[in-house]
C-alpha atoms as a PDB file:
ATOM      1  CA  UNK A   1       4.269 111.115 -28.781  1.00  0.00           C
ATOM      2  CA  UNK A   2       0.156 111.780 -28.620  1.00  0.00           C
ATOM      3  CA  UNK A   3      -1.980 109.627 -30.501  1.00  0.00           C
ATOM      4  CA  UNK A   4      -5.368 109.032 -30.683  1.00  0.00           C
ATOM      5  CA  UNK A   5      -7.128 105.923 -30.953  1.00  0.00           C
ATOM      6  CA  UNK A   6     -10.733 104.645 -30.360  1.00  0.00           C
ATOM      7  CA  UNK A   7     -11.017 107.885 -28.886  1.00  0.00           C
ATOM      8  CA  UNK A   8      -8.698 107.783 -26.279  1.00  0.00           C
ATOM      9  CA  UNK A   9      -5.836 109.967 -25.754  1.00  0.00           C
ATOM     10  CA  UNK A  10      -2.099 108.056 -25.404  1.00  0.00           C
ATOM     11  CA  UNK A  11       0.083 110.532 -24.356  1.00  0.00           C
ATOM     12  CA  UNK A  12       3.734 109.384 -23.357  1.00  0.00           C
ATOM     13  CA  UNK A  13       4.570 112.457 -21.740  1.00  0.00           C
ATOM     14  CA  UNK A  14       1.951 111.838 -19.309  1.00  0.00           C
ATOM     15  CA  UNK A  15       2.106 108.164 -19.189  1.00  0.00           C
ATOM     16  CA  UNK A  16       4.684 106.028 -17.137  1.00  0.00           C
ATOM     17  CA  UNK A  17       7.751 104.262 -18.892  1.00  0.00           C
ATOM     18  CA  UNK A  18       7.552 100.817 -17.825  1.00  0.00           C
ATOM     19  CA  UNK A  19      10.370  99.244 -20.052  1.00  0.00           C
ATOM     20  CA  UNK A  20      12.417  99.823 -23.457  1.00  0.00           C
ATOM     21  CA  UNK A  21      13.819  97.375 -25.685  1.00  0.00           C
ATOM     22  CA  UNK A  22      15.750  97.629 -28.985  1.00  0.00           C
ATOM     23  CA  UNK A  23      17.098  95.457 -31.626  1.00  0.00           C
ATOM     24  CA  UNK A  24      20.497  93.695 -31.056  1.00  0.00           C
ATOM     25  CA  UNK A  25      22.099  95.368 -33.430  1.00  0.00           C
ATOM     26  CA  UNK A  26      23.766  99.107 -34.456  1.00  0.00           C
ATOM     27  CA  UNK A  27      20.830 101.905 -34.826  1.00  0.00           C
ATOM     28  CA  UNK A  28      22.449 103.281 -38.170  1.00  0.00           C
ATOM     29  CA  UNK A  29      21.143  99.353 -39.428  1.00  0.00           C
ATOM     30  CA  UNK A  30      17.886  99.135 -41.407  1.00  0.00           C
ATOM     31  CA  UNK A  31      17.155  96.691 -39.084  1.00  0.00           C
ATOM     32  CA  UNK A  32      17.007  98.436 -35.847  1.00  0.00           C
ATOM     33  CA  UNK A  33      14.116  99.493 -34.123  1.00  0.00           C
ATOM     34  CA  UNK A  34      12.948 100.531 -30.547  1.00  0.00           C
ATOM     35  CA  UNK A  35      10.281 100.515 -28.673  1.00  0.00           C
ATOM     36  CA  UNK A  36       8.811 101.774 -25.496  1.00  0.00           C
ATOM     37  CA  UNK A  37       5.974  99.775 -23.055  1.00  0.00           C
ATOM     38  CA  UNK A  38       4.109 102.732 -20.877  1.00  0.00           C
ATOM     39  CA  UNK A  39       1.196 102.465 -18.494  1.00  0.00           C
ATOM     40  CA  UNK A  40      -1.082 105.628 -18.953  1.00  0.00           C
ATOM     41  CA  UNK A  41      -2.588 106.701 -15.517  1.00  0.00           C
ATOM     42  CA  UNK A  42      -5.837 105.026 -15.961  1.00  0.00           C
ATOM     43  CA  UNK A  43      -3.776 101.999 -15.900  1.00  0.00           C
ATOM     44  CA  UNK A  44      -4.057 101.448 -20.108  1.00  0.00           C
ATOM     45  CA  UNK A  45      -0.688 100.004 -21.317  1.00  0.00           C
ATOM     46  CA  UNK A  46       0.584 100.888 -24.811  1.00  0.00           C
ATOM     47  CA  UNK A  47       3.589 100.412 -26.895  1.00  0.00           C
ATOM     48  CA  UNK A  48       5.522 102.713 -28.361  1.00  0.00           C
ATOM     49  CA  UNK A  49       7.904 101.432 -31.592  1.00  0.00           C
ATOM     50  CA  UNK A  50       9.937 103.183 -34.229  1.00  0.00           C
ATOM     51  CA  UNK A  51      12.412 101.608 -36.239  1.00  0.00           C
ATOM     52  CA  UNK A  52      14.340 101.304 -39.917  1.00  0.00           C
ATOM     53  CA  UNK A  53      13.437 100.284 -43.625  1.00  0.00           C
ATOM     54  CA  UNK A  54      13.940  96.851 -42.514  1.00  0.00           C
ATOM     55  CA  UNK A  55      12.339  96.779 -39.271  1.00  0.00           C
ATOM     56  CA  UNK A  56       8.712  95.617 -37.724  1.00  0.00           C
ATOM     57  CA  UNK A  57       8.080  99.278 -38.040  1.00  0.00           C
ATOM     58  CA  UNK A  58       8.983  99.748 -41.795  1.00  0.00           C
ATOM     59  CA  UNK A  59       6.566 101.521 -43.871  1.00  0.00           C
ATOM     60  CA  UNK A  60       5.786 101.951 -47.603  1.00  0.00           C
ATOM     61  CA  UNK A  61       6.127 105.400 -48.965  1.00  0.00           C
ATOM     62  CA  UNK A  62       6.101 105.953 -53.016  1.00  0.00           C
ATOM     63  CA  UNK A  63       6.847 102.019 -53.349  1.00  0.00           C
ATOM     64  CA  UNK A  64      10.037 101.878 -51.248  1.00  0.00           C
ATOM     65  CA  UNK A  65      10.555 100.792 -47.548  1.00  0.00           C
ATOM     66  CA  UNK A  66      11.344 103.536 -45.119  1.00  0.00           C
ATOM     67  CA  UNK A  67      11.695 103.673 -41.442  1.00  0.00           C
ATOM     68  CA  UNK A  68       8.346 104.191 -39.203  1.00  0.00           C
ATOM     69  CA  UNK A  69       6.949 104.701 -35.911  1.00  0.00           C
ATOM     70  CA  UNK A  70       3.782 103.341 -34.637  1.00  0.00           C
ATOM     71  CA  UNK A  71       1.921 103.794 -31.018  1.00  0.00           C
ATOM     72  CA  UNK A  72      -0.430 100.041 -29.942  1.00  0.00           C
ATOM     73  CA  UNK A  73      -2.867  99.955 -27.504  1.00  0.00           C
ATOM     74  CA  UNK A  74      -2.025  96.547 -25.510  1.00  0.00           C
ATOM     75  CA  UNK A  75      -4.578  94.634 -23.289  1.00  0.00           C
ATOM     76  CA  UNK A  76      -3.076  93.804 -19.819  1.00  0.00           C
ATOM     77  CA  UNK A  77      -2.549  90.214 -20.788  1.00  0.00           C
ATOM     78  CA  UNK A  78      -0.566  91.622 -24.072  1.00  0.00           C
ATOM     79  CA  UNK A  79       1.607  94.129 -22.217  1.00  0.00           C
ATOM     80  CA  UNK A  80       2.596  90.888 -19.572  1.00  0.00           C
ATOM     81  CA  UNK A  81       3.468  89.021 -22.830  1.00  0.00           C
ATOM     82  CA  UNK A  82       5.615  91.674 -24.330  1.00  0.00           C
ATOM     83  CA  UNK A  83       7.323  92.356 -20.781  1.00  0.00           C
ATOM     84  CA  UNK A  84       7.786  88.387 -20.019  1.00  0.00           C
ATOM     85  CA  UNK A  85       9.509  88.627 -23.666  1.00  0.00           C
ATOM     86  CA  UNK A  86      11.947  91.617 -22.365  1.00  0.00           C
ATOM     87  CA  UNK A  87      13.249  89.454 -19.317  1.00  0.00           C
ATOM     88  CA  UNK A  88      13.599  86.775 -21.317  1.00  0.00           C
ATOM     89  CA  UNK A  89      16.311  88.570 -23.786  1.00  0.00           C
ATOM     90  CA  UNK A  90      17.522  90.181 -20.361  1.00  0.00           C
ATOM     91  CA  UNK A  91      17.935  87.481 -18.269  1.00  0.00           C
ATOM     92  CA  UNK A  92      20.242  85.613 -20.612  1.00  0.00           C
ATOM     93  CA  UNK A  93      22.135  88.755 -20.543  1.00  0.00           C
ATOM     94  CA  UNK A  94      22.857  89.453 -16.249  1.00  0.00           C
ATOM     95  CA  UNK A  95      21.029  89.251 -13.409  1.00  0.00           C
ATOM     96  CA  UNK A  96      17.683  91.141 -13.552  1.00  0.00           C
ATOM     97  CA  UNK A  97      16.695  91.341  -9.948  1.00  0.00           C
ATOM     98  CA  UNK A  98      19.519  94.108  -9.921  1.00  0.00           C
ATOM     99  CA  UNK A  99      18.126  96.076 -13.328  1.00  0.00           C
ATOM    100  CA  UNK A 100      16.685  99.588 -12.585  1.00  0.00           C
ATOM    101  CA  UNK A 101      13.498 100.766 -13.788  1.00  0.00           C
ATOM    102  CA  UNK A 102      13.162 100.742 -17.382  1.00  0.00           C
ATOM    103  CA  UNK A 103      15.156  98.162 -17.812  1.00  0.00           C
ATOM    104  CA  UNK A 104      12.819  94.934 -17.830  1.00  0.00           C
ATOM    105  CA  UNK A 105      13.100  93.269 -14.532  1.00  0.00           C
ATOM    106  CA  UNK A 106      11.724  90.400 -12.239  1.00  0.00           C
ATOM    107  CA  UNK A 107      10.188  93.267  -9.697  1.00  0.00           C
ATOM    108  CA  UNK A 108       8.853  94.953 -11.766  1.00  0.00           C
ATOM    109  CA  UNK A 109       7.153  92.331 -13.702  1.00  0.00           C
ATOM    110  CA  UNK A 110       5.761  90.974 -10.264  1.00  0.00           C
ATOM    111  CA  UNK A 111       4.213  94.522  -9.249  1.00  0.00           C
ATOM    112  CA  UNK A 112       2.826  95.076 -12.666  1.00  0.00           C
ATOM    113  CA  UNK A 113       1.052  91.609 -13.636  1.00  0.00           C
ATOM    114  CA  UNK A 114       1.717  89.084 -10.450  1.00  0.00           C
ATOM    115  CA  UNK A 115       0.669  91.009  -7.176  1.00  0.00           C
END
């Protein structure tokens, strides 16, 4: 996906996949969605989402709810927040200091927003 915004090129082909997260439940729900933290080589974090009629990522077309896609530009301190959200959900789930790359995990997190 390429998007512009504030003129500024996010490209995820070119950008690195940090982490992905989706709903907690089937993807043929209305309710499912998706999305995608990357880290553009200038260091810019963004978020990439697409999800169902019922999702964060709905959209109106002709009056009725359909399933959307949207690309964010996060601030450093945003991206940490979305991330420390990830290992949250994860960590209840099994032990993240053994997750691979892009699943949300403690490394990770400490190269990306501690060190």
């Amino acid at each position: 996906m390429k998007r512009f915004y504030n003129d500024y090129l996010y490209d995820t082909d070119n950008s690195k996949l940090i982490a992905e997260n989706c709903a907690p439940c089937s993807s043929f729900d209305d309710r499912y969605y998706r999305e995608a933290l990357y880290q553009t080589p200038e260091g810019e974090f963004f978020l990439v989402g697409r999800g169902g009629a019922m999702s964060k990522y709905s959209q109106l077309f002709n009056g009725c709810s359909t399933g959307g896609s949207a690309l964010n530009p996060l601030s450093i301190g945003e991206a940490e927040d979305w991330y420390r959200e990830q290992l949250d959900q994860v960590y209840t789930g099994y032990d993240i200091t053994k997750a691979k790359d892009p699943d949300p995990n403690y490394n990770t997190f400490r190269r990306l927003f501690k060190d």
